[in-house]
PDB file of N, CA and C in Angstrom:
ATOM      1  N   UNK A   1      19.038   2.003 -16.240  1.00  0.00           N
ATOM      2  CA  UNK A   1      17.980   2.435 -15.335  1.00  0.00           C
ATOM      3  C   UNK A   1      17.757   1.361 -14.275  1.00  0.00           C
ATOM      4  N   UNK A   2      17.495   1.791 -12.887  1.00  0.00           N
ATOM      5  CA  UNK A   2      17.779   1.108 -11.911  1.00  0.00           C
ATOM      6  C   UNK A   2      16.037  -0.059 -11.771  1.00  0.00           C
ATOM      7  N   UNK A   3      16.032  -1.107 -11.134  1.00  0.00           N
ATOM      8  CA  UNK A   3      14.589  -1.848 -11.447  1.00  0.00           C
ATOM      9  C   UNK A   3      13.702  -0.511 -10.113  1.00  0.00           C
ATOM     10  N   UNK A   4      12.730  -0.792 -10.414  1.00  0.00           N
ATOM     11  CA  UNK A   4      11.825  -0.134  -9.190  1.00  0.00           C
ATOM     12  C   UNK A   4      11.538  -1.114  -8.488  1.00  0.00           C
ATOM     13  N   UNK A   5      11.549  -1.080  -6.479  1.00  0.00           N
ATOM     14  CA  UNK A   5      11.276  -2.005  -5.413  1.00  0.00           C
ATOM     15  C   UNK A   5      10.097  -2.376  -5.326  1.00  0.00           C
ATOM     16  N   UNK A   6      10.104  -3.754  -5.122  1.00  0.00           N
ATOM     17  CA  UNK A   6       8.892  -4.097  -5.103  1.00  0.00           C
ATOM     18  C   UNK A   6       8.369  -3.872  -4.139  1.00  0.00           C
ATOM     19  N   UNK A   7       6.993  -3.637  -3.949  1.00  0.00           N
ATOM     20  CA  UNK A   7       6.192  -3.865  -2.979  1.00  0.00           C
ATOM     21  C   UNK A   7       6.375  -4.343  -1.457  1.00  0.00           C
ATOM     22  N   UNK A   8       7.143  -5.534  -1.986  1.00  0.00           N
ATOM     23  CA  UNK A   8       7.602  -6.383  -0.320  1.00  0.00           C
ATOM     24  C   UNK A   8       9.049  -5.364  -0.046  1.00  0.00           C
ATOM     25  N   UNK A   9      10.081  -5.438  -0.685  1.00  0.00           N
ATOM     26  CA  UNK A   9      10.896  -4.569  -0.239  1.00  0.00           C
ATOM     27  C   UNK A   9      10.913  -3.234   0.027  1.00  0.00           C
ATOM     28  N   UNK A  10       9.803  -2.928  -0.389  1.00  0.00           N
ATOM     29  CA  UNK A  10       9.339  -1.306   0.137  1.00  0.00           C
ATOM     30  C   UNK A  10       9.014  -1.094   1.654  1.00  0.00           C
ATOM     31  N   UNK A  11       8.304  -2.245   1.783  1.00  0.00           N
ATOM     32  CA  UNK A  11       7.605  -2.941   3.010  1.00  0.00           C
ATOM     33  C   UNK A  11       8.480  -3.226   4.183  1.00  0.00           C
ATOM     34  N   UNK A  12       9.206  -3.699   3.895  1.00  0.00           N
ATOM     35  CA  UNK A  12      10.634  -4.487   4.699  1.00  0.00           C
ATOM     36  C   UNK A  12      11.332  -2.864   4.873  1.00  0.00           C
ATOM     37  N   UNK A  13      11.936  -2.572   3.990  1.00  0.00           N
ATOM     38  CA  UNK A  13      12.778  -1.178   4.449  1.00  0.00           C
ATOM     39  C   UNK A  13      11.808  -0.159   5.227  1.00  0.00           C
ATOM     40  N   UNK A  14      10.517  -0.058   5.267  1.00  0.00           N
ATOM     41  CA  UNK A  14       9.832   0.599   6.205  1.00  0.00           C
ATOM     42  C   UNK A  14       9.553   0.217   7.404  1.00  0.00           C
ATOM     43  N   UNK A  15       9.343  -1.106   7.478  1.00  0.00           N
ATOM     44  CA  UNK A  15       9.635  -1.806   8.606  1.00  0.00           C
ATOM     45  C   UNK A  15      11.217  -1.295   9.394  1.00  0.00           C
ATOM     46  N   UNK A  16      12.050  -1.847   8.468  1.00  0.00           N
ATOM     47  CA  UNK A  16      13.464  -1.374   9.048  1.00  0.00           C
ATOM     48  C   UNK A  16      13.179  -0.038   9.815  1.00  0.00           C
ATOM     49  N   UNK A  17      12.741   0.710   9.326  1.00  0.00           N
ATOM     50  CA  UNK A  17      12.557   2.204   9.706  1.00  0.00           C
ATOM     51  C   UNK A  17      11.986   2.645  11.068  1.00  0.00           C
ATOM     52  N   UNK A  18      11.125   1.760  10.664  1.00  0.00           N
ATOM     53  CA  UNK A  18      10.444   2.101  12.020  1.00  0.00           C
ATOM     54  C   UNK A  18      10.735   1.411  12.938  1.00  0.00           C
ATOM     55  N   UNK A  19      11.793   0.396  13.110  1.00  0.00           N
ATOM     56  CA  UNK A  19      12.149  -0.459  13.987  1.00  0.00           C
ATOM     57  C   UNK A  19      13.479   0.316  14.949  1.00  0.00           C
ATOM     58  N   UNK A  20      13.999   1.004  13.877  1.00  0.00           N
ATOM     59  CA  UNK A  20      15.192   1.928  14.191  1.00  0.00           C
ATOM     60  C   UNK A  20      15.086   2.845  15.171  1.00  0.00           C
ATOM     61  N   UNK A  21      13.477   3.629  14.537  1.00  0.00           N
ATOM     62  CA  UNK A  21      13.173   4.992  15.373  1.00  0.00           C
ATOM     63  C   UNK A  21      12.463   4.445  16.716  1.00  0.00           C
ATOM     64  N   UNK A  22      11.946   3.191  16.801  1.00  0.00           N
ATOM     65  CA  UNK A  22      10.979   3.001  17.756  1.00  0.00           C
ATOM     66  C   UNK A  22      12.194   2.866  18.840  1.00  0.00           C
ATOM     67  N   UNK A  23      13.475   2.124  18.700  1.00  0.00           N
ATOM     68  CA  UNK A  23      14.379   1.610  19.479  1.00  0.00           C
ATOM     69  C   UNK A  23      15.007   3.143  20.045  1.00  0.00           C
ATOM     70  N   UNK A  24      15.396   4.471  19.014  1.00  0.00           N
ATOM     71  CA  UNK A  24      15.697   5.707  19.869  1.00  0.00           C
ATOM     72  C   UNK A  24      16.959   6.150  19.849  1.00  0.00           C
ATOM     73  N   UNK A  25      17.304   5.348  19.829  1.00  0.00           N
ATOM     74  CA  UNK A  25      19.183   5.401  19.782  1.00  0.00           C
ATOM     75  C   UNK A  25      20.007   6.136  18.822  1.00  0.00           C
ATOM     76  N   UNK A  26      19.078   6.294  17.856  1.00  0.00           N
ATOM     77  CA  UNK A  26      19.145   7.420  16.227  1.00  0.00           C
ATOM     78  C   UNK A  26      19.273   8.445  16.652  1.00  0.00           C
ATOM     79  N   UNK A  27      20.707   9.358  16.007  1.00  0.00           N
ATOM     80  CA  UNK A  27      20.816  10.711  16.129  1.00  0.00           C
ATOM     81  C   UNK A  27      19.969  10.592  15.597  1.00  0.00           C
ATOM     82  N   UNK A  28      19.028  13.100  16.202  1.00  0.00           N
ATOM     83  CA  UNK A  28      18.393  13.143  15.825  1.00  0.00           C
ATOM     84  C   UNK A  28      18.609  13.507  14.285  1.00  0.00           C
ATOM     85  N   UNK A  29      19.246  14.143  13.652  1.00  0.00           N
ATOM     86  CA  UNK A  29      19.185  14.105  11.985  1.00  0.00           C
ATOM     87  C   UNK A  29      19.287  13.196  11.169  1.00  0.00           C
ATOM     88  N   UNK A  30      19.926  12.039  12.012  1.00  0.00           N
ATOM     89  CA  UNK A  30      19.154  10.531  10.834  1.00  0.00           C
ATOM     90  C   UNK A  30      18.072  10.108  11.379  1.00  0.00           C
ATOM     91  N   UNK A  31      17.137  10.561  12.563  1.00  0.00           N
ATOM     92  CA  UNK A  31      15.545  10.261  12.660  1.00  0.00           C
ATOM     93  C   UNK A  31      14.927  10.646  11.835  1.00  0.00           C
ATOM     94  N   UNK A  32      14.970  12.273  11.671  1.00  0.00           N
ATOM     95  CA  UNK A  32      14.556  12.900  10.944  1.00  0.00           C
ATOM     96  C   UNK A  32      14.328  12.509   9.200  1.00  0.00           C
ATOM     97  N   UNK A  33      15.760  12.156   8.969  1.00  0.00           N
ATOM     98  CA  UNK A  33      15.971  11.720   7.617  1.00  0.00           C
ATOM     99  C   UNK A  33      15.088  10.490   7.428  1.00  0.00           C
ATOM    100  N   UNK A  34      15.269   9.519   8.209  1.00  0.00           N
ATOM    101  CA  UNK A  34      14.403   8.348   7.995  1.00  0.00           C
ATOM    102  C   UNK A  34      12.756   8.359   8.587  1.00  0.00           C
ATOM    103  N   UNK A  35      12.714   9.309   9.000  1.00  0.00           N
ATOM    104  CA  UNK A  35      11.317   9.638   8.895  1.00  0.00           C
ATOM    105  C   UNK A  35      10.442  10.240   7.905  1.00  0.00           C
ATOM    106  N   UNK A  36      11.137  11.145   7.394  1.00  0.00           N
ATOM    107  CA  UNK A  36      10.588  11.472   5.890  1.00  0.00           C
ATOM    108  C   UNK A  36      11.243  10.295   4.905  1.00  0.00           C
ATOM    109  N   UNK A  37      12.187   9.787   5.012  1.00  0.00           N
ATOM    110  CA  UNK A  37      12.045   8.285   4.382  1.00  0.00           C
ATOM    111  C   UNK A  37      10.856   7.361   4.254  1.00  0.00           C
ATOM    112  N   UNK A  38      10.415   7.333   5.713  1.00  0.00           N
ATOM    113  CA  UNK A  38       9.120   6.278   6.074  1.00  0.00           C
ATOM    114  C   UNK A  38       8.063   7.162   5.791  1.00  0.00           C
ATOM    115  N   UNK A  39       7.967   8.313   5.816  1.00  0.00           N
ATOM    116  CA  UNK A  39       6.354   8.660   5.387  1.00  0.00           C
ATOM    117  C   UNK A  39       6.538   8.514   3.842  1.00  0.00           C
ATOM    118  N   UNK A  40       7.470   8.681   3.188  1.00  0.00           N
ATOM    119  CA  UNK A  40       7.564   8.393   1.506  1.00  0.00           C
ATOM    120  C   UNK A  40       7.131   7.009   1.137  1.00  0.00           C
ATOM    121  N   UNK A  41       7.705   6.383   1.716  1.00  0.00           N
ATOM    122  CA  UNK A  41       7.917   4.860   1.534  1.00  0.00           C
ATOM    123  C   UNK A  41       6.086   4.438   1.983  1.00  0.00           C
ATOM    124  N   UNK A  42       5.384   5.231   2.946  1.00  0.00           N
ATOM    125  CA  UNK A  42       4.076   4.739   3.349  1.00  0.00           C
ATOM    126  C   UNK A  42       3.116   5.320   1.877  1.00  0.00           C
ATOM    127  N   UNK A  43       3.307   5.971   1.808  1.00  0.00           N
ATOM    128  CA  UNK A  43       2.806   7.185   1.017  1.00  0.00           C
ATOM    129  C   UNK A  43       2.658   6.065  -0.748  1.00  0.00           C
ATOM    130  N   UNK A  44       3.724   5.553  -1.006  1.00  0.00           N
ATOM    131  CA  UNK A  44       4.200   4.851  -2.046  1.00  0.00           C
ATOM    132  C   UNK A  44       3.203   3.499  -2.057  1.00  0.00           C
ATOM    133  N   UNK A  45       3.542   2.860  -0.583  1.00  0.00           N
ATOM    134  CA  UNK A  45       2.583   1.842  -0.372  1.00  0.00           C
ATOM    135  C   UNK A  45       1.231   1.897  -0.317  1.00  0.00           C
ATOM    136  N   UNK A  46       1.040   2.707   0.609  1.00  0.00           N
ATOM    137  CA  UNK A  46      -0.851   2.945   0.214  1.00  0.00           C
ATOM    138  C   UNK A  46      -1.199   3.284  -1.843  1.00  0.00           C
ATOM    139  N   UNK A  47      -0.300   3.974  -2.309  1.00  0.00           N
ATOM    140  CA  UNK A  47      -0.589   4.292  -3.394  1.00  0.00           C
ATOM    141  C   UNK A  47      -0.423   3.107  -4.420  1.00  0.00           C
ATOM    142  N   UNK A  48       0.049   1.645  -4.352  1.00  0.00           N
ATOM    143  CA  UNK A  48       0.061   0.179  -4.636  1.00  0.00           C
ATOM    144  C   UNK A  48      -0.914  -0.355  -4.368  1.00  0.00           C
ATOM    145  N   UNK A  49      -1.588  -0.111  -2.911  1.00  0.00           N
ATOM    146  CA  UNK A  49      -1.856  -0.598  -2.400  1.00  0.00           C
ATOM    147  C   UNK A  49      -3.821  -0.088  -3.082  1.00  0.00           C
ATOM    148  N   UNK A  50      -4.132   0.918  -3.164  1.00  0.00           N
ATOM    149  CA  UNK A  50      -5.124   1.411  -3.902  1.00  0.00           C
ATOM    150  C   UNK A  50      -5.007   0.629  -5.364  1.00  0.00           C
ATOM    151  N   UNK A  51      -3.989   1.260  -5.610  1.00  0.00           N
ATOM    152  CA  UNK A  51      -4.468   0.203  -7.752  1.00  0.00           C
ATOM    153  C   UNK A  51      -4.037  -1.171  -7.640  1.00  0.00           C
ATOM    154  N   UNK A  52      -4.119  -1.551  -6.387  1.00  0.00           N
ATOM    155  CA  UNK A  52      -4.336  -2.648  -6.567  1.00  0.00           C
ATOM    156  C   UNK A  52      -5.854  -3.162  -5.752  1.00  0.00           C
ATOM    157  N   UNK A  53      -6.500  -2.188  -5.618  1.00  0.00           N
ATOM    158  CA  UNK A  53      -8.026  -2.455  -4.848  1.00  0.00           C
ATOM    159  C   UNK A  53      -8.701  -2.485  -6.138  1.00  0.00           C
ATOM    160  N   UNK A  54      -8.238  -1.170  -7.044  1.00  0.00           N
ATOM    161  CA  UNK A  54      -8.901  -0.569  -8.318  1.00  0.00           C
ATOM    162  C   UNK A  54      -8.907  -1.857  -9.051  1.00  0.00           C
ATOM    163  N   UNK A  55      -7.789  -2.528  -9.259  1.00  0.00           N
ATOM    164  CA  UNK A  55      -7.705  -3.770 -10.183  1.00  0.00           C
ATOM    165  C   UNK A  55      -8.556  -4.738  -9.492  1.00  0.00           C
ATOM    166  N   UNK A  56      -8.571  -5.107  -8.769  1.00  0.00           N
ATOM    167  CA  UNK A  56      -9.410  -6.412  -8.278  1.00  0.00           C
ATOM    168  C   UNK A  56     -11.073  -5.945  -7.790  1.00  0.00           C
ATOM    169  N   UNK A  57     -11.469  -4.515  -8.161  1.00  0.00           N
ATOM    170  CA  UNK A  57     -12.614  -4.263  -8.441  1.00  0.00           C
ATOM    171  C   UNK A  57     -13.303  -4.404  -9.241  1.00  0.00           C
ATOM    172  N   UNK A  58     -12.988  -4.939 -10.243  1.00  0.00           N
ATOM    173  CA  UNK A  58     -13.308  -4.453 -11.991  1.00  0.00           C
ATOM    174  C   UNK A  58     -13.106  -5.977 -12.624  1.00  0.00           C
ATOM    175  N   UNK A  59     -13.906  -6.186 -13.697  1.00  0.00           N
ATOM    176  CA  UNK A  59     -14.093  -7.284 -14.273  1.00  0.00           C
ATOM    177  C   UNK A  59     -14.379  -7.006 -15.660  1.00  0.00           C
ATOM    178  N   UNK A  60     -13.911  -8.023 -16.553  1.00  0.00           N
ATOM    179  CA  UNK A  60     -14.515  -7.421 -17.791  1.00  0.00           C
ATOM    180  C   UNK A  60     -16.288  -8.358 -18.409  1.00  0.00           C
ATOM    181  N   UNK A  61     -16.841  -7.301 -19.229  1.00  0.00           N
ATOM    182  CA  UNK A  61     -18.230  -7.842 -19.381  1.00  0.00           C
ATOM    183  C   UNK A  61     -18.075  -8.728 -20.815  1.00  0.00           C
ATOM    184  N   UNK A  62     -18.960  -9.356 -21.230  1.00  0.00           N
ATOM    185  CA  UNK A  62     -18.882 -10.399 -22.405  1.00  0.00           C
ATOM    186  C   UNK A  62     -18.016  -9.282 -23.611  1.00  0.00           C
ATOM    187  N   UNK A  63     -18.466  -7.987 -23.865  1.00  0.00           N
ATOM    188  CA  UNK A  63     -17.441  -7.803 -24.819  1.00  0.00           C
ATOM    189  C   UNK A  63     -15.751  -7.172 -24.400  1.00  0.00           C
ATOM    190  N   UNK A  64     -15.867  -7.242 -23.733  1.00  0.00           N
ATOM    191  CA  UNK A  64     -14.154  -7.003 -23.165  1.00  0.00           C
ATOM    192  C   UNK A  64     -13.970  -5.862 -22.506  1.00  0.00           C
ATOM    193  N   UNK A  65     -15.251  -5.144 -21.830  1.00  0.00           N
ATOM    194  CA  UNK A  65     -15.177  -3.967 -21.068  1.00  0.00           C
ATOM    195  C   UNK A  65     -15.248  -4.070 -19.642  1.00  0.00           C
ATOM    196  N   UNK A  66     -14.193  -3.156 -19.058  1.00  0.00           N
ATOM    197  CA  UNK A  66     -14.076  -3.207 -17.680  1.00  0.00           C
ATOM    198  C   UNK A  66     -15.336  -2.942 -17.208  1.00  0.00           C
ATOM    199  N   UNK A  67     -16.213  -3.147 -16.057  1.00  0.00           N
ATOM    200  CA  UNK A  67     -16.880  -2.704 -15.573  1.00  0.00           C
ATOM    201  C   UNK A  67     -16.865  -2.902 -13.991  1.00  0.00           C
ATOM    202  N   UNK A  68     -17.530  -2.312 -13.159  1.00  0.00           N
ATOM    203  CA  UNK A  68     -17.199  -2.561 -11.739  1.00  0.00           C
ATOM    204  C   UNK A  68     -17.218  -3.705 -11.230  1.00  0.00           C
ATOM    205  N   UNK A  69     -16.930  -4.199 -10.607  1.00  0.00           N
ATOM    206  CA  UNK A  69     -17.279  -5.541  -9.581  1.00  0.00           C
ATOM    207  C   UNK A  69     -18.529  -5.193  -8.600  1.00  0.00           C
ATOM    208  N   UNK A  70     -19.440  -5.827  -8.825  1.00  0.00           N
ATOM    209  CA  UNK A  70     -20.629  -5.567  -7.727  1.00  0.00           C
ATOM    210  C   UNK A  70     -20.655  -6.395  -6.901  1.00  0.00           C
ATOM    211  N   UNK A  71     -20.861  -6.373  -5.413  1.00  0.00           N
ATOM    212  CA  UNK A  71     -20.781  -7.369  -4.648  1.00  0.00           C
ATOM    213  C   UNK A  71     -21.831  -7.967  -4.043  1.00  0.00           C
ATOM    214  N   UNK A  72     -22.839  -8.912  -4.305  1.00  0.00           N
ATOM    215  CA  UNK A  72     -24.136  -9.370  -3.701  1.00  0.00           C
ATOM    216  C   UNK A  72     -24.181  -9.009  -2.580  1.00  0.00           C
ATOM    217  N   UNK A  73     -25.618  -8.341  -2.463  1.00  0.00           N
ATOM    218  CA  UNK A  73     -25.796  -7.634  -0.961  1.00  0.00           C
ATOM    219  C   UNK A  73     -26.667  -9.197  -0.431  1.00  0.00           C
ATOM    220  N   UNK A  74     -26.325  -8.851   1.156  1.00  0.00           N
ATOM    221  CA  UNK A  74     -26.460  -9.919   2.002  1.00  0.00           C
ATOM    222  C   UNK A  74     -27.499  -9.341   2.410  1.00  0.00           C
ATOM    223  N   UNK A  75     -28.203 -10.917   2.319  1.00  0.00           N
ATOM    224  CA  UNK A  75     -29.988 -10.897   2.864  1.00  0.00           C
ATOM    225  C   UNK A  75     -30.279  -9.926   3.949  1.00  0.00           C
ATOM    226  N   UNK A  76     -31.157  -9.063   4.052  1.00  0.00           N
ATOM    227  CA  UNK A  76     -31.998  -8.690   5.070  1.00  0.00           C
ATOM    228  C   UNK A  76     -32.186  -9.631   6.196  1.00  0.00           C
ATOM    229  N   UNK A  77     -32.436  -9.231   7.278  1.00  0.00           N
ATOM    230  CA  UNK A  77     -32.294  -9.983   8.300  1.00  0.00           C
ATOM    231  C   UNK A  77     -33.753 -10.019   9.338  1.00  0.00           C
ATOM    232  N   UNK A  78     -34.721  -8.794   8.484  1.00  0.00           N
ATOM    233  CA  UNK A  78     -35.591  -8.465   8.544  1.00  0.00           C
ATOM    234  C   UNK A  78     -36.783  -9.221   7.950  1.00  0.00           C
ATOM    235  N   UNK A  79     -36.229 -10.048   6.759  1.00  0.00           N
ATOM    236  CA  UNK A  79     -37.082 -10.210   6.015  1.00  0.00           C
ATOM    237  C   UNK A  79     -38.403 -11.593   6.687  1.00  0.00           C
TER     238      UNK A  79
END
């Protein structure tokens, strides 16, 4: 079984992608192809890119339970 890409190389080959199409020179059926390439590849990243918000939201409490991360609200400015 093949490893799954990391993150950065997901990143980099979408980059590639869009560096390709921005330049133009791409028949159009390998635009095409690498355009539904790059919306996959975005699609993949935002979806990393969320559980990894989810993870660094969350903390565990004295007995070992996740609970949210709360973030101190900043003083009133009113006060």
């Amino acid at each position: 079984m093949a490893d799954k890409p990391t993150f950065e190389a997901n990143l980099t080959q979408l980059e590639t992608i869009v560096n390709q199409l921005e330049q133009g020179d791409v028949p159009l059926e390998q635009a095409l192809d690498q355009f539904q390439k790059g919306v996959a590849l975005s699609k993949q990243l935002q979806s990393t890119l969320e559980g990894a918000e989810k993870t660094l939201t969350k903390m565990m409490d004295e007995n070992g339970n996740e609970v949210p991360f709360e973030q101190p609200k900043a003083p009133d400015s009113n006060d």
